[in-house]
Protein backbone atom coordinates (compact mmCIF):
# COMPACT_ATOMS: atom_id res chain seq x y z
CA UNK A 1 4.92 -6.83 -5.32
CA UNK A 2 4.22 -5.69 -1.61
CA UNK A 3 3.35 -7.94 1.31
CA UNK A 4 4.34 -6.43 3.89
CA UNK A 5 4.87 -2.73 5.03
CA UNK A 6 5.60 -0.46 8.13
CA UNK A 7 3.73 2.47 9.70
CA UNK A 8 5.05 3.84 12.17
CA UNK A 9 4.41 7.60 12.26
CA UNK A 10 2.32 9.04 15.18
CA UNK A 11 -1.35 9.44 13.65
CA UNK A 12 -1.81 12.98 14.24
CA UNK A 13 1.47 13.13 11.46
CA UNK A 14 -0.20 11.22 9.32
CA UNK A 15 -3.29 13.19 9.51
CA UNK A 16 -1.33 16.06 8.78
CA UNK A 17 0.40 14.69 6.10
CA UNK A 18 -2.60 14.12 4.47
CA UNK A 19 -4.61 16.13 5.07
CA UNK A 20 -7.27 14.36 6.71
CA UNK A 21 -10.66 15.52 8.44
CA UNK A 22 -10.97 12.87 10.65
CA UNK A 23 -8.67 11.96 13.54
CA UNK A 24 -8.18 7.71 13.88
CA UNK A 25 -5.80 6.15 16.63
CA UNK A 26 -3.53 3.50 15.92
CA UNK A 27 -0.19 2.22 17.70
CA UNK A 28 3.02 2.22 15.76
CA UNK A 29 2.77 -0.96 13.45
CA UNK A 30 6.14 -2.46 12.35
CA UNK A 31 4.86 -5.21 10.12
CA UNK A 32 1.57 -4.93 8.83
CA UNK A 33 0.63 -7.75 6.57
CA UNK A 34 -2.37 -9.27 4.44
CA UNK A 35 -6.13 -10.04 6.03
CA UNK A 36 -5.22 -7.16 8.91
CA UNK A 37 -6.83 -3.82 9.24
CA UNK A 38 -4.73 -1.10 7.73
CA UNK A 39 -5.77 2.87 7.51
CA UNK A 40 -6.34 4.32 3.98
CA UNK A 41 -6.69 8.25 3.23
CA UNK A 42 -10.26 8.61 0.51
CA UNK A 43 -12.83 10.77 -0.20
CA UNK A 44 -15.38 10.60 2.60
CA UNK A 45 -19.63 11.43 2.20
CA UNK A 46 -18.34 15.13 2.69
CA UNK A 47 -15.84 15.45 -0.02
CA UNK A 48 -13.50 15.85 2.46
CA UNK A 49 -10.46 13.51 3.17
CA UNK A 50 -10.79 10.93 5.56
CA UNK A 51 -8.98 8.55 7.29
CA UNK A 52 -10.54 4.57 7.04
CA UNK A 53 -9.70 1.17 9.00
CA UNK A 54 -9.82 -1.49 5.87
CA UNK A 55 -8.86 -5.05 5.35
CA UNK A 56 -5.38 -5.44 3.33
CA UNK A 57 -6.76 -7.83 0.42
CA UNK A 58 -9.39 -6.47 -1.84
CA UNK A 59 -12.51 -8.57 -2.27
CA UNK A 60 -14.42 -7.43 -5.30
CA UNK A 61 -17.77 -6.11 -4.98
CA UNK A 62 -19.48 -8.55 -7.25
CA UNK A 63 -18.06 -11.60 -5.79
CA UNK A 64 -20.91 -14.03 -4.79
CA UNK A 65 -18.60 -16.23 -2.50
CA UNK A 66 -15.18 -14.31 -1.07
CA UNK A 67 -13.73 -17.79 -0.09
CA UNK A 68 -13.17 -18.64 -3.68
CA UNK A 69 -11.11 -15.72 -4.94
CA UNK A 70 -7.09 -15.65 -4.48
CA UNK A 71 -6.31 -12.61 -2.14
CA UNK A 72 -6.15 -9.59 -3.81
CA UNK A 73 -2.91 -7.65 -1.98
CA UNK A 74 -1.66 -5.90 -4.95
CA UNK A 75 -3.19 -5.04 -8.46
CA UNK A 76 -0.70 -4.05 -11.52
CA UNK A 77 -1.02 -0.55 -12.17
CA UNK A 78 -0.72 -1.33 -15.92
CA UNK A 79 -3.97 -4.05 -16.16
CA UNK A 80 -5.95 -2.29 -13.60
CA UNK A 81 -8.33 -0.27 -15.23
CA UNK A 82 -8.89 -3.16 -17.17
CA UNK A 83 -9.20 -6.20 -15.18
CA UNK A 84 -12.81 -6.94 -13.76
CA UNK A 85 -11.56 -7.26 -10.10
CA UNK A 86 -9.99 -3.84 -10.35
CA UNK A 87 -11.45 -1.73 -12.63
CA UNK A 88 -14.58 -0.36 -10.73
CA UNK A 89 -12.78 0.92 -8.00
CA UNK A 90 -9.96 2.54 -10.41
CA UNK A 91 -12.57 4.25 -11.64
CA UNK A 92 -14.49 4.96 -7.77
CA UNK A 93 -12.26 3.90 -5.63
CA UNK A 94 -8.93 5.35 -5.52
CA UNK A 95 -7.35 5.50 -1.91
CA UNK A 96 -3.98 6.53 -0.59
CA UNK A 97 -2.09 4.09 1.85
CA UNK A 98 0.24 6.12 4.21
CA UNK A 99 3.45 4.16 4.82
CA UNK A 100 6.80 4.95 6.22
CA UNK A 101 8.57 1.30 4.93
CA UNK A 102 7.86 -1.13 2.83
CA UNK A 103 9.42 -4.80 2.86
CA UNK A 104 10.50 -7.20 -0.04
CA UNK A 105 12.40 -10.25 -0.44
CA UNK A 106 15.22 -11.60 -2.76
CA UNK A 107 17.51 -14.77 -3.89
CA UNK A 108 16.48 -18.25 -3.66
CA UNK A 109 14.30 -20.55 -1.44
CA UNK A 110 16.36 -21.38 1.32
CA UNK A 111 18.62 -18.55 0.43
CA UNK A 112 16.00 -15.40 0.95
CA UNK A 113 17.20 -12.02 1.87
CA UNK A 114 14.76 -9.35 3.67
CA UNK A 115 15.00 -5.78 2.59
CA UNK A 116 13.13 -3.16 4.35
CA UNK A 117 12.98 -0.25 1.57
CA UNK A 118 12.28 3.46 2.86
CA UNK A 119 12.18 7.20 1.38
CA UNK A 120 15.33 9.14 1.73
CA UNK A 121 15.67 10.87 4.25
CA UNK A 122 13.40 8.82 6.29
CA UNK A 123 9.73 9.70 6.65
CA UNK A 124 6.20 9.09 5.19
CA UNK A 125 5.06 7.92 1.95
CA UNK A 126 1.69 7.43 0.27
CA UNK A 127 1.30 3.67 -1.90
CA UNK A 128 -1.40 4.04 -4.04
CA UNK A 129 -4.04 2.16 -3.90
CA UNK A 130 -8.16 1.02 -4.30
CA UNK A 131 -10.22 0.11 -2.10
CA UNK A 132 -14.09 -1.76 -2.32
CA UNK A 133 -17.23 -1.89 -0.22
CA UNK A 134 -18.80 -5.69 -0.25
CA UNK A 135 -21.87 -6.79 0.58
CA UNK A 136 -22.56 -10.10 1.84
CA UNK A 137 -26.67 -11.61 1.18
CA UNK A 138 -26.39 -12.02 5.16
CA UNK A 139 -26.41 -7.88 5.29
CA UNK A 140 -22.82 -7.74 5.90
CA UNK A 141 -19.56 -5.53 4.93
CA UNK A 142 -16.28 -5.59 3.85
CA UNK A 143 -14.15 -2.80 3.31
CA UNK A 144 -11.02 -4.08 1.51
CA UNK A 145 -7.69 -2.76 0.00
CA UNK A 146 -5.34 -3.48 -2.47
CA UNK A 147 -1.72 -1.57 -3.17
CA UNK A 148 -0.85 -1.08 -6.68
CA UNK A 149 2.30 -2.21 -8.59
CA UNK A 150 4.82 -0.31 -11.09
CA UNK A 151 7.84 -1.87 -12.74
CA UNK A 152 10.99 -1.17 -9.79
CA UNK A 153 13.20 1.84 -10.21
CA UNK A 154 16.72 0.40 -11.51
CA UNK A 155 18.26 1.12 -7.87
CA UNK A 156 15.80 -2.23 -6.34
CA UNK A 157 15.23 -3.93 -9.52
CA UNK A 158 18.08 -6.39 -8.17
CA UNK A 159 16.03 -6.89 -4.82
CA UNK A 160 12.33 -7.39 -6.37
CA UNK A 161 11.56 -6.69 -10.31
CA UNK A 162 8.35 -4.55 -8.96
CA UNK A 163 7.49 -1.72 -6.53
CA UNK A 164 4.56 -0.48 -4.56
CA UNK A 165 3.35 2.94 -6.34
CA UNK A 166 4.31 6.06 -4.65
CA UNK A 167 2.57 9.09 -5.10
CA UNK A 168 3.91 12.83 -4.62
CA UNK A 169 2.05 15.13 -2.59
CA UNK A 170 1.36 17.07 -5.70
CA UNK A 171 -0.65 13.93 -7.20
CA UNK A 172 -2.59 13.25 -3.80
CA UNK A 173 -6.01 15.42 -4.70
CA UNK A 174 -5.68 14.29 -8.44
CA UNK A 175 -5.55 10.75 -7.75
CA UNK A 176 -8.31 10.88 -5.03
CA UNK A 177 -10.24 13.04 -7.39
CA UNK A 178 -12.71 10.20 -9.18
CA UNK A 179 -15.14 12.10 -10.17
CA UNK A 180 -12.83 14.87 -12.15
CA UNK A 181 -9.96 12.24 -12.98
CA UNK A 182 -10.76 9.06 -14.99
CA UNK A 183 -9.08 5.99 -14.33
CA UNK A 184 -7.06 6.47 -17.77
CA UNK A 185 -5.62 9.83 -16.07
CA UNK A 186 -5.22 8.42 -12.87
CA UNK A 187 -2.88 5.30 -14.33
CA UNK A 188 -0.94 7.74 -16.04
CA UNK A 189 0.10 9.15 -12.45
CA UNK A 190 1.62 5.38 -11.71
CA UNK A 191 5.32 5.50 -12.10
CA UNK A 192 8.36 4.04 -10.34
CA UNK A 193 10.08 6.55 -8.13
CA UNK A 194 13.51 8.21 -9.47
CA UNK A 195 16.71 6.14 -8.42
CA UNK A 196 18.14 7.50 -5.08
CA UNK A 197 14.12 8.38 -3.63
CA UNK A 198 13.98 5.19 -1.90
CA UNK A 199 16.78 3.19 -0.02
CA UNK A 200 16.94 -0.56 0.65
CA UNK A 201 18.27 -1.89 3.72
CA UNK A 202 19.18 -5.24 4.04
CA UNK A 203 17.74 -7.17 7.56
CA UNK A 204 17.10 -10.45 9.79
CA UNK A 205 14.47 -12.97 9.08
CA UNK A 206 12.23 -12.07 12.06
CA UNK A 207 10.31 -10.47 9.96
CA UNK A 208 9.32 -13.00 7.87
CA UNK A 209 6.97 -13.88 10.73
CA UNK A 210 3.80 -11.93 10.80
CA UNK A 211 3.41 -12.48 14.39
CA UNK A 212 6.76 -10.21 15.18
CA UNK A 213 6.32 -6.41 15.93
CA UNK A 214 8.75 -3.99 16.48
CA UNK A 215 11.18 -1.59 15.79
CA UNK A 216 13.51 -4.30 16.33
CA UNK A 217 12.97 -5.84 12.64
CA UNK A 218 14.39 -2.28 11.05
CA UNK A 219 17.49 -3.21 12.32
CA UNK A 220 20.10 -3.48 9.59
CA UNK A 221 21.51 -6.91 9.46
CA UNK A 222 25.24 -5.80 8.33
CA UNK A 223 26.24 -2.51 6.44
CA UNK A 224 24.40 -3.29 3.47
CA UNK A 225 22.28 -0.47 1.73
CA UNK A 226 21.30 0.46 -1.49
């Protein structure tokens, strides 16, 4: 699972990094979390890659009423080309989710440890993910995300038994690619990352409040790493 992640890389890096055509400003965002605008990297009108302001929490395009459905933060990589929720924008709607952290909890209620988990060495990362245009009867629109899910490496399995998705830079045109990749071939791309790619970092509680921002919350709360 992912609920909350970090991005804190200046944007003209991440445009860079990915390639992008367009140029977006954003401040550095140290705990980004459900129903808030995030940037996505996808195919724009021009073929070209584009950066996108989205909600985090996908909302399906054929839902009538968008206050009835659970929030949709995360889809299984191994169910989504299936599910009904999912599987049109596997199939249209791949995006890529530019991250330099994510965050994930373990142990008991009342006993819960925060991890913030990051590539070594430091830098950025893209989550996979989809993302879907809705249209309300009223005229209006939604863009919405959703980051997908892969069993964890055996390194974090102890902190969370899943993972956010990360994609090489080898994958990124493949995966954004719907109209030359099928959805099949783009699930086969969904792996966990080799042990030792990410490291997990264990930290305070003020992150568990969505309200707190800042580099402050990366601090590690003893000398605890994995």
């Amino acid at each position: 699972m992912c609920s909350r992640y970090s991005l804190t890389s200046p944007p003209e890096a991440v445009r860079a990094t990915f390639a992008a055509s367009t140029a977006m400003a954003f401040p550095p965002r140290y705990n980004i979390a459900p129903t808030q605008p995030v940037t996505i990297v996808r195919i724009g009108h021009t073929g070209e890659r584009e950066l996108g302001l989205v909600r985090w929490g996908l909302l399906p395009s054929w839902s009538k009423d968008p206050a009835k459905l659970s929030m949709l933060i995360n889809a299984r990589s191994e169910t989504a080309a299936e599910k009904p929720s999912f599987r049109g924008a596997m199939r249209h709607r791949r995006c890529l989710v530019p991250a330099d952290a994510y965050y994930e909890w373990s142990g008991t209620p009342g006993a819960r440890r925060a991890w913030l988990i990051r590539p070594r060495p430091a830098g950025l990362m893209a989550l996979a993910g989809l993302w879907e245009d809705w249209l309300g009867a009223d005229g209006s629109e939604i863009e919405t995300m959703a980051i997908l899910t892969v069993p964890a490496c055996r390194s974090l399995a102890s902190v969370h038994e899943r993972m956010p998705a990360v994609l090489p830079a080898a994958l990124f045109e493949a995966w954004l690619d719907h109209r030359a990749v099928m959805a099949e071939a783009a699930v086969q791309m969904l792996a966990p990352l080799p042990d030792g790619g990410l490291e997990a970092i264990e930290i305070g509680p003020a992150i568990n409040d969505w309200r707190n921002d800042g580099p402050e919350l990366q601090l590690p709360l003893r000398a605890t790493l994995i």
